[in-house]
Protein backbone atom coordinates (compact mmCIF):
# COMPACT_ATOMS: atom_id res chain seq x y z
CA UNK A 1 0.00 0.00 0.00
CA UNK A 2 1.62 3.38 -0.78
CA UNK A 3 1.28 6.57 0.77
CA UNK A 4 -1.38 7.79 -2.26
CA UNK A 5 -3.62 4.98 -1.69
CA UNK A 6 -4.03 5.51 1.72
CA UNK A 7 -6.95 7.98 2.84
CA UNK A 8 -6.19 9.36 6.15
CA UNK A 9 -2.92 10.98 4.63
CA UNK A 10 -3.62 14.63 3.33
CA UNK A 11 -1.64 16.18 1.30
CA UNK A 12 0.44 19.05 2.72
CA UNK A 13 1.87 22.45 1.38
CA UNK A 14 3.99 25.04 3.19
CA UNK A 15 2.03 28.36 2.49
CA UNK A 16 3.76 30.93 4.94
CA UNK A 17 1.61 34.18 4.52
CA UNK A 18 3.00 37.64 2.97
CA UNK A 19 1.86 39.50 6.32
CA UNK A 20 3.57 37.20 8.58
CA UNK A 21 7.20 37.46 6.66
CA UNK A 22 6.65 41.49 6.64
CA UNK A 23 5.74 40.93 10.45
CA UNK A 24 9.06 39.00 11.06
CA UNK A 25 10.86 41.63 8.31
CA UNK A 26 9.70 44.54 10.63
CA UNK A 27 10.99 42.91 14.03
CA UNK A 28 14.06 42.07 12.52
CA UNK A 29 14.53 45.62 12.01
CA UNK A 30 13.60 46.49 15.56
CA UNK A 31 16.34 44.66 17.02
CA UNK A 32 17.37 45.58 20.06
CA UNK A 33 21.12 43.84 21.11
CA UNK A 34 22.72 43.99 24.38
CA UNK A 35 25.89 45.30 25.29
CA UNK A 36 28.91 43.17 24.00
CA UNK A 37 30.13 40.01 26.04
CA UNK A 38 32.86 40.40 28.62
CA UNK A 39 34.58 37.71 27.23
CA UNK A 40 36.39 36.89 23.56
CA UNK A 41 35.22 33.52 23.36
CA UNK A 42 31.89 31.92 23.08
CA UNK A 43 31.53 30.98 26.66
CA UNK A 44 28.89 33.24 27.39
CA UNK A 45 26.54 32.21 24.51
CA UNK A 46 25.88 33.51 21.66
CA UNK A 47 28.39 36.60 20.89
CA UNK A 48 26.89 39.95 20.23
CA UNK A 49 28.98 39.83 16.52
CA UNK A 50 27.65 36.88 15.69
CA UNK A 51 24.22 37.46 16.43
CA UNK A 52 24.22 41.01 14.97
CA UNK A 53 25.88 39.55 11.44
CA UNK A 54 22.96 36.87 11.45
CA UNK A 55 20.23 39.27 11.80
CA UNK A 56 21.97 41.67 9.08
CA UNK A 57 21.81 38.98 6.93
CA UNK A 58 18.55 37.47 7.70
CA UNK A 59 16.73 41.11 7.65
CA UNK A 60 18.43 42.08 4.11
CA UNK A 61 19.50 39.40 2.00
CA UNK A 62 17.78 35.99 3.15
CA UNK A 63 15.07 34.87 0.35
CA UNK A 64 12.25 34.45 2.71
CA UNK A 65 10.46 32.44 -0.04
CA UNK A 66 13.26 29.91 -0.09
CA UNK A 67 12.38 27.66 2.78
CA UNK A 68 9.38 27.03 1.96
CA UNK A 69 10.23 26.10 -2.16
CA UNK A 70 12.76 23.85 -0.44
CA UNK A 71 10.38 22.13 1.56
CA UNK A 72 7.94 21.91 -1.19
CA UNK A 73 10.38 20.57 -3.42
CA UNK A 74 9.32 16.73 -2.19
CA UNK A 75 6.22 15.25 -1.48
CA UNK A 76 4.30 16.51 2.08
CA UNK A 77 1.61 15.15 4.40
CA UNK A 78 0.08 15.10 7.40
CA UNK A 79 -2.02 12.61 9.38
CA UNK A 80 -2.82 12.20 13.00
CA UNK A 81 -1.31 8.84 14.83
CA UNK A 82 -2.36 9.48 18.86
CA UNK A 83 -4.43 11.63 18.70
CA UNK A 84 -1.84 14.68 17.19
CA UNK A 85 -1.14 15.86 13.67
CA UNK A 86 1.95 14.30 12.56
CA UNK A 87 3.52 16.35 9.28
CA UNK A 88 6.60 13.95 7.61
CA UNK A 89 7.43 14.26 4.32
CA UNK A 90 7.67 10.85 1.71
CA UNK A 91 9.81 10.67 -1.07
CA UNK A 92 10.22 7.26 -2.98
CA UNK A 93 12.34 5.93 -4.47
CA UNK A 94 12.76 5.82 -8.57
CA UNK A 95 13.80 2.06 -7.54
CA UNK A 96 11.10 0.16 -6.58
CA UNK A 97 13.10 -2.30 -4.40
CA UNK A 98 14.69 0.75 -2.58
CA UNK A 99 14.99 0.07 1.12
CA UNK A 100 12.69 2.37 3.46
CA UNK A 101 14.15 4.46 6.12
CA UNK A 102 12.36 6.94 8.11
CA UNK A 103 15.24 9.80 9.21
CA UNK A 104 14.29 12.00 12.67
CA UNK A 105 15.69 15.71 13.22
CA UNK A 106 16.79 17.47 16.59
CA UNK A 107 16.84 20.35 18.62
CA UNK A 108 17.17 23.04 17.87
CA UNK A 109 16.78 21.42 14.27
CA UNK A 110 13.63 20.53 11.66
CA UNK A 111 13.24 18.84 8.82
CA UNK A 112 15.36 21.20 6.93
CA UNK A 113 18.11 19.58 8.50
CA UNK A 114 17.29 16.36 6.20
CA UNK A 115 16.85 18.03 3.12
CA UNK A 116 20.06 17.36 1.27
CA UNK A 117 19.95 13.74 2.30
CA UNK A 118 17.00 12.86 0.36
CA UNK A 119 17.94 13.04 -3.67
CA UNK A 120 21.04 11.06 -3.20
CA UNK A 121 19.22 8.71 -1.05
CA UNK A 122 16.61 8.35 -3.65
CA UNK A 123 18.33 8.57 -6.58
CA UNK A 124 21.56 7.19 -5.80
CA UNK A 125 22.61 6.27 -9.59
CA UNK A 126 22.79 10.09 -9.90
CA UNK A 127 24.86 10.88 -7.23
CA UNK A 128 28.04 8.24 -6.95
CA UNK A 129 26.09 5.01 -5.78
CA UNK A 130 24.03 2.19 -7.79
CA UNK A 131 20.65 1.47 -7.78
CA UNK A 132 20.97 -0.71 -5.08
CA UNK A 133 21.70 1.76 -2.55
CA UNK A 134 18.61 3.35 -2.83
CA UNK A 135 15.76 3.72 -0.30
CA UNK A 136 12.66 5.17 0.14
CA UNK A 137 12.92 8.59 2.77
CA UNK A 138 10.68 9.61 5.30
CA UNK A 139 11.32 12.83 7.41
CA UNK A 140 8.59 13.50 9.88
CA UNK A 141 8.48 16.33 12.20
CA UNK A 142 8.33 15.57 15.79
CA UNK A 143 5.69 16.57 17.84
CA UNK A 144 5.98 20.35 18.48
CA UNK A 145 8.07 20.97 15.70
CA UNK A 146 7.70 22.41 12.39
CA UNK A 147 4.27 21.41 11.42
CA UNK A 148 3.82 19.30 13.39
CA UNK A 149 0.91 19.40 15.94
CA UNK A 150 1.92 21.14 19.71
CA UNK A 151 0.81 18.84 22.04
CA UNK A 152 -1.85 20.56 24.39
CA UNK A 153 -1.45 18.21 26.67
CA UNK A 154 1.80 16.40 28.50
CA UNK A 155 2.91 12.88 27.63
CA UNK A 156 4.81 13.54 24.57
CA UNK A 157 7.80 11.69 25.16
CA UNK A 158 10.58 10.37 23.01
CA UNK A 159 8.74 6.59 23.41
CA UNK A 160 5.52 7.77 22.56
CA UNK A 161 7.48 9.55 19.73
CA UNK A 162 9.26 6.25 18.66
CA UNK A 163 6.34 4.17 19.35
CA UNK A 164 4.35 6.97 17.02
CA UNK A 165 7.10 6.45 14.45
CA UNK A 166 6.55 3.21 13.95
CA UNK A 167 2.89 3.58 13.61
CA UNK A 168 3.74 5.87 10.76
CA UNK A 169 6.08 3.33 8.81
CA UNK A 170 3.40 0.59 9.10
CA UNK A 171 0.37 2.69 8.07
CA UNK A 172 2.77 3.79 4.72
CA UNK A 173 2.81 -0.08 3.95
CA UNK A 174 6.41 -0.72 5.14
CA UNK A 175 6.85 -4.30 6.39
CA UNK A 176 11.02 -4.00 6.40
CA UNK A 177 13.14 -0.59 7.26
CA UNK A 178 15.48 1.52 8.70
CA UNK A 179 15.56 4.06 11.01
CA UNK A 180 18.20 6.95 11.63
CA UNK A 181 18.71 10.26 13.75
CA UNK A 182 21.30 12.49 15.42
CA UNK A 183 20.53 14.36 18.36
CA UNK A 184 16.85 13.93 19.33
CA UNK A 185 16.70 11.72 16.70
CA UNK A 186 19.38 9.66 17.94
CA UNK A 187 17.69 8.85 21.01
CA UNK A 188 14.06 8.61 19.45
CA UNK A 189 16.19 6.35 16.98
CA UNK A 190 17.74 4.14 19.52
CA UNK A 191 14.22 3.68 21.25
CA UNK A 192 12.40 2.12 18.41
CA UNK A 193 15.73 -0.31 18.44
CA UNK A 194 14.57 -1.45 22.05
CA UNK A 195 10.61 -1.37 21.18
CA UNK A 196 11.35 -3.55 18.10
CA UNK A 197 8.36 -2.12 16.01
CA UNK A 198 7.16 -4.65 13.55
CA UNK A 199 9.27 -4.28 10.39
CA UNK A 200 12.11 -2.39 11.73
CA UNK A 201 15.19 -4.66 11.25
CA UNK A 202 17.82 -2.12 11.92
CA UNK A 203 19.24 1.64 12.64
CA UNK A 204 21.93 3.94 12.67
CA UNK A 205 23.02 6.72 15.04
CA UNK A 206 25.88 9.66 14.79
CA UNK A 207 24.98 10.50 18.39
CA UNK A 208 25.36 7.21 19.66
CA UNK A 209 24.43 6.39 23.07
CA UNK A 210 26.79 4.47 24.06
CA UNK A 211 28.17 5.38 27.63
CA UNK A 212 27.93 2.74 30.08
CA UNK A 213 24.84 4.15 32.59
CA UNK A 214 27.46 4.50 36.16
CA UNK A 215 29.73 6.50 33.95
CA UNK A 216 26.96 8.48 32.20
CA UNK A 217 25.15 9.02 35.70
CA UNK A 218 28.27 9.85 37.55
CA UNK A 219 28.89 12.51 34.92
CA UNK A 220 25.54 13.65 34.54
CA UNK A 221 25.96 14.64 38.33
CA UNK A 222 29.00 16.00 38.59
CA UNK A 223 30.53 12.67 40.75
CA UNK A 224 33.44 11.13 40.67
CA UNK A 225 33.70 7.68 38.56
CA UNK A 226 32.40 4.99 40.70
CA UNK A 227 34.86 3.20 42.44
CA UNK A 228 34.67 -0.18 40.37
CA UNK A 229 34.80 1.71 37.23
CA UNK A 230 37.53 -0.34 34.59
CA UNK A 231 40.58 1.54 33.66
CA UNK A 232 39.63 3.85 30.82
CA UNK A 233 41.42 3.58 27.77
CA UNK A 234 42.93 7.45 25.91
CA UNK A 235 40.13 7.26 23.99
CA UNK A 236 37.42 6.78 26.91
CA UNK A 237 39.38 9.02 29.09
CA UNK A 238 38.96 11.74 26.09
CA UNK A 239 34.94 10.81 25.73
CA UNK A 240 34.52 11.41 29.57
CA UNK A 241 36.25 14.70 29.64
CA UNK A 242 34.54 15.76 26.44
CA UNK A 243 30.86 14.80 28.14
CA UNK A 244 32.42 16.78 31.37
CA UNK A 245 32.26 20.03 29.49
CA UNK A 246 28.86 19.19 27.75
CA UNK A 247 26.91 18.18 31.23
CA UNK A 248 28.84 21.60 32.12
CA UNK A 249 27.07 23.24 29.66
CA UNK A 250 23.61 22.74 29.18
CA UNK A 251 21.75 25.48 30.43
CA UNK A 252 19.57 25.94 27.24
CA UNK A 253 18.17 22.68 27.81
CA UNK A 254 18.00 22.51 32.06
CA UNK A 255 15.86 25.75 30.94
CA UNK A 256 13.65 24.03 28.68
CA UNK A 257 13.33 20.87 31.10
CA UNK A 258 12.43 22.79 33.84
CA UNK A 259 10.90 26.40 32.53
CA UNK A 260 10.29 25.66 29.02
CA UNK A 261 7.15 28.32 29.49
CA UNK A 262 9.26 31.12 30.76
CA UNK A 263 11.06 31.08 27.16
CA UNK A 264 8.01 33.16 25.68
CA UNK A 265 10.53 35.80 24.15
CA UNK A 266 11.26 32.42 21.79
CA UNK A 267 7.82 33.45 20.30
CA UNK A 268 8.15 37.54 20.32
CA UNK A 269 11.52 38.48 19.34
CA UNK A 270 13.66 37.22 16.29
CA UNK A 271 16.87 37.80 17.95
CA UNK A 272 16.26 36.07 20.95
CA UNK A 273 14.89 32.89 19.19
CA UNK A 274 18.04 32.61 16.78
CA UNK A 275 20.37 33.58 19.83
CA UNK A 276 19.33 30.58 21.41
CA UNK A 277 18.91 28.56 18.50
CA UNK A 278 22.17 28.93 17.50
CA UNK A 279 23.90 28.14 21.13
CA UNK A 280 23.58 24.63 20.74
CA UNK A 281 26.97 23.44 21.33
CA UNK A 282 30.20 25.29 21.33
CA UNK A 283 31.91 23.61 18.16
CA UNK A 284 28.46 24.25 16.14
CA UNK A 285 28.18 28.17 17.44
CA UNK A 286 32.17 28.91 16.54
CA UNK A 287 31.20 27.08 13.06
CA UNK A 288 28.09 29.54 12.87
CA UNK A 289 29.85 32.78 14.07
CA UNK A 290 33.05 31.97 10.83
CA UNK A 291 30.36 31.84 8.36
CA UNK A 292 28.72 34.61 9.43
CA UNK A 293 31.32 37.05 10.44
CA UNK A 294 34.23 35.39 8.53
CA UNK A 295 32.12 34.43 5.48
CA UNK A 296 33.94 31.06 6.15
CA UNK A 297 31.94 28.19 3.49
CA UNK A 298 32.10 25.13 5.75
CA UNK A 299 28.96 22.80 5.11
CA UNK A 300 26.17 25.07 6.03
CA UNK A 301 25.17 28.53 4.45
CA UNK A 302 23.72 31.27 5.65
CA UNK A 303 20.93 30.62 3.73
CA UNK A 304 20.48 27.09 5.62
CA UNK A 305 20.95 28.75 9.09
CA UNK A 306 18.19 31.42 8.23
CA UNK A 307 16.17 28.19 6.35
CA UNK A 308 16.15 26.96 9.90
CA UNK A 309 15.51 30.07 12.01
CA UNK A 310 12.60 31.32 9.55
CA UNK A 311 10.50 28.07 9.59
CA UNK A 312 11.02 27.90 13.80
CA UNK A 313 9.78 31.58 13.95
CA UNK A 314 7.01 31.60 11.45
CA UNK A 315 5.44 27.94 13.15
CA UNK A 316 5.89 29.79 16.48
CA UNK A 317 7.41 26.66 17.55
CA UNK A 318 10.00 28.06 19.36
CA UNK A 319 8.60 26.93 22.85
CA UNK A 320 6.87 23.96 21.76
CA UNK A 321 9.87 22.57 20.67
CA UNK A 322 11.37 23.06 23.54
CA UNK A 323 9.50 20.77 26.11
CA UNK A 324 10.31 17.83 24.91
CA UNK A 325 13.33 18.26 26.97
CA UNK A 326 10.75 18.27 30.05
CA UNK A 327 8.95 15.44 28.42
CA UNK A 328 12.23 13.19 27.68
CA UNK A 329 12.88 10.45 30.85
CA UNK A 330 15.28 8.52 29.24
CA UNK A 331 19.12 9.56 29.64
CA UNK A 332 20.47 11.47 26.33
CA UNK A 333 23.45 9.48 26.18
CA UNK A 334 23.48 6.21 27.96
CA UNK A 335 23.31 2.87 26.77
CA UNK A 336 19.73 1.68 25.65
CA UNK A 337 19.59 -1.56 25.25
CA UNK A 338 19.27 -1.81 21.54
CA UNK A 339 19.53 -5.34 20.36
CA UNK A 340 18.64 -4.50 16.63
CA UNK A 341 21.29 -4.56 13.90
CA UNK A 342 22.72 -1.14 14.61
CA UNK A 343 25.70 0.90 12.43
CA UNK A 344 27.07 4.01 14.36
CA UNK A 345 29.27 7.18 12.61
CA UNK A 346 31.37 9.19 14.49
CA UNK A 347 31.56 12.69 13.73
CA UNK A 348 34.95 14.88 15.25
CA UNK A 349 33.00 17.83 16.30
CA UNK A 350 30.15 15.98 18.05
CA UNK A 351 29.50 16.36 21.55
CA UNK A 352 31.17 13.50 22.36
CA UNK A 353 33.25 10.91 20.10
CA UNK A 354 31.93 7.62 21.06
CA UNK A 355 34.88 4.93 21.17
CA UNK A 356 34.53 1.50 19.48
CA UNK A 357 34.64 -0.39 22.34
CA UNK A 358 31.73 1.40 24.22
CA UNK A 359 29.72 1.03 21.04
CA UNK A 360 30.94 -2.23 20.71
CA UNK A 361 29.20 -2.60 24.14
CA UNK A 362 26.18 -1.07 23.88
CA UNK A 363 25.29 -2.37 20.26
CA UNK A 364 25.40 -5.87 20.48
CA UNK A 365 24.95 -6.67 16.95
CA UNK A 366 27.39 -3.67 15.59
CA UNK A 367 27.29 -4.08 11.91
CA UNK A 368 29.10 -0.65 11.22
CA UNK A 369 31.23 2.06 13.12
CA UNK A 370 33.19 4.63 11.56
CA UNK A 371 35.14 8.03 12.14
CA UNK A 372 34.12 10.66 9.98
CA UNK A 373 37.59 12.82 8.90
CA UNK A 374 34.88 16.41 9.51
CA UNK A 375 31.93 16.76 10.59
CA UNK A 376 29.61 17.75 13.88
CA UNK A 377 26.61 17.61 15.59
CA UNK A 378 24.41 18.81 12.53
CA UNK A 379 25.95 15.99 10.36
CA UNK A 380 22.79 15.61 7.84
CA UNK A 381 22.74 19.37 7.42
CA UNK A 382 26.58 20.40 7.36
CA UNK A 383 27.95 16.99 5.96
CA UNK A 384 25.33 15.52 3.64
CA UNK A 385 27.68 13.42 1.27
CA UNK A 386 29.25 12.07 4.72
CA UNK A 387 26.20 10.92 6.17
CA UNK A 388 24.72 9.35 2.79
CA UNK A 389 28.07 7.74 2.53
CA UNK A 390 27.17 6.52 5.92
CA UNK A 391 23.89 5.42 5.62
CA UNK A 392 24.71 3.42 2.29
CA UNK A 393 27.58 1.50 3.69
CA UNK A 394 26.01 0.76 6.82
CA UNK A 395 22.84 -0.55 6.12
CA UNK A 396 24.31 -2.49 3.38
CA UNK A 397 24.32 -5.63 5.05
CA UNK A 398 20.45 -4.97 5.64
CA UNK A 399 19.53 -4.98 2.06
């Protein structure tokens, strides 16, 4: 059964309104920016050059239009699983034997963020691979995201997410696939692999998580290793001192667990929404500030950052995205439990690089790992031929 045939999909069309870009346009001009950090590094957030060169840009040159064609470019739909409005889009494969994956987005990410995955993933034969890497993408938006339905009510989780997800592939008709995801994704990834959804036979993860749970929870709380902890290899040893600095440095999202309401200035001002936005991580905000203020070309454009920032501001999802950090009670980067076939890439600027032998551990049936020469947390956006690369290799095995 395809998608076409199936009634309770509609069809779906990004139609962002003339008033509400001259709305956004106007504020953008309003800016008001705060006095200059005290500091010459990004250790304070967001700097004041880097946000004032994004909303130059963003005001004055951004194609407002351009989002929207991009999105439009591929088939669109929405249809309610749970009780919520689930928007993904579908794009088949030329080759009908193609295998299915369904690919899930992060914070503070959308489906945008998938976009350059999905011709060479359709149409491999035109990009460097054979027909028989091909599959058949879906790219939903998660609840609160995009266009997505905002839940009303709590219990939006990332299982209830993964179990939704596999509702979706089995109401498109898709008795074997694949699933994949960095970041939220990752995790909402990594839980179908423990639910075991009926046709799912396998995933992939560049945010693996793979830390054993009394080293993730010992870090998580600022404790020493416990006392029984093995010695840690260089490579461990580097992987807890990078996830030192990250559980160091996560106020955005202990601010969206815990006060994701107080955040309203997400949904009022343009600067404050892409100032937080764009504070993800530190290697992904010093990447943002040299294309900005350097003009550095480095993966992402401009145009893809404001891509981003313009579809979060003109869903007004800038809050709504945000709770699933309250909703989430499963650790970000822990071990599982996945006993699915799972392949795992390793990207140098992610938050953390995962070391074989914790992978190795927490993947039982490891079919691929790799280290990525460039690459970071955004690795579908800033490193598309990377990650297809990825995806193509790893899942061969699958096919």
């Amino acid at each position: 059964m395809s998608v076409m045939e199936e009634t309770t999909f509609q069809p779906f069309t990004v139609d962002f309104s003339d008033e509400d870009i001259a709305d956004l346009r106007r504020r953008i001009a309003a800016t008001r920016f705060s006095e200059k950090e005290t500091t010459t590094d990004v250790e304070q957030g967001t700097p004041l050059a880097t946000a004032k060169a994004v909303m130059e840009y963003w005001g004055n040159d951004y194609d407002f239009g351009r989002v929207q064609r991009n999105v439009n470019a591929y088939p669109n739909f929405v249809t309610e699983i749970d009780g919520l409005d689930i928007h993904f889009i579908h794009a088949r494969s030329p080759h009908e034997d193609a295998l299915p994956i369904i690919i899930t987005h992060g914070w503070p990410g959308s489906v945008v963020e998938q976009l350059k995955l999905i011709d060479p993933l359709t149409n491999p034969t035109k990009y460097g691979g054979s027909a028989s890497d091909a599959f058949h993408v879906v790219v939903p938006s998660m609840p609160g995201y995009g266009f997505s339905g905002k839940p009303a009510e709590a219990g939006w989780s990332t299982e209830r997410i993964a179990k939704a997800w596999g509702v979706l592939m089995e109401q498109l008709g898709y008795s074997r696939y694949v699933a994949s995801g960095g970041d939220w994704g990752a995790v909402v990834t990594e839980l179908m692999g423990v639910q075991e959804p009926p046709g799912l036979v396998g995933i992939h993860t560049n945010m693996a998580g793979a830390i054993p749970p009394a080293i993730d929870g010992a870090l998580g709380t600022g404790q020493p290793l416990p006392a029984d902890t093995p010695p840690l290899s260089e490579e461990e040893q580097k992987t807890v001192d990078q996830l030192k600095y990250v559980y160091a440095h996560v106020a955005y999202a202990l601010m969206m667990a815990g006060r994701p309401q107080s955040l309203s200035g997400l949904a009022d001002s343009p600067v404050a929404l892409a100032s937080f936005l764009l504070d993800h991580d530190r290697d992904s905000l010093i990447l943002i500030g040299r294309i900005f203020v350097e003009g550095a070309q480095e993966g992402l454009s401009r145009d893809d950052i404001c891509d981003n920032l313009t579809l979060f501001w003109l869903t007004n999802t800038g809050v709504s995205s945000g709770r699933l950090y309250r909703e989430n009670k499963v650790g970000f980067f822990n071990t599982k439990g996945v006993t699915l076939p799972a392949a795992v890439s390793v990207f140098p600027d992610e938050l953390y690089s995962v070391p074989r032998s914790w992978a190795e551990q927490a993947f039982p049936n490891l079919i691929h790992y790799n280290k990525l020469p460039k690459g970071g947390h955004f690795a579908a956006w800033e490193q598309p031929e990377s990650l297809v690369s990825e995806l193509r290799t790893g899942f061969q095995s699958l096919r």
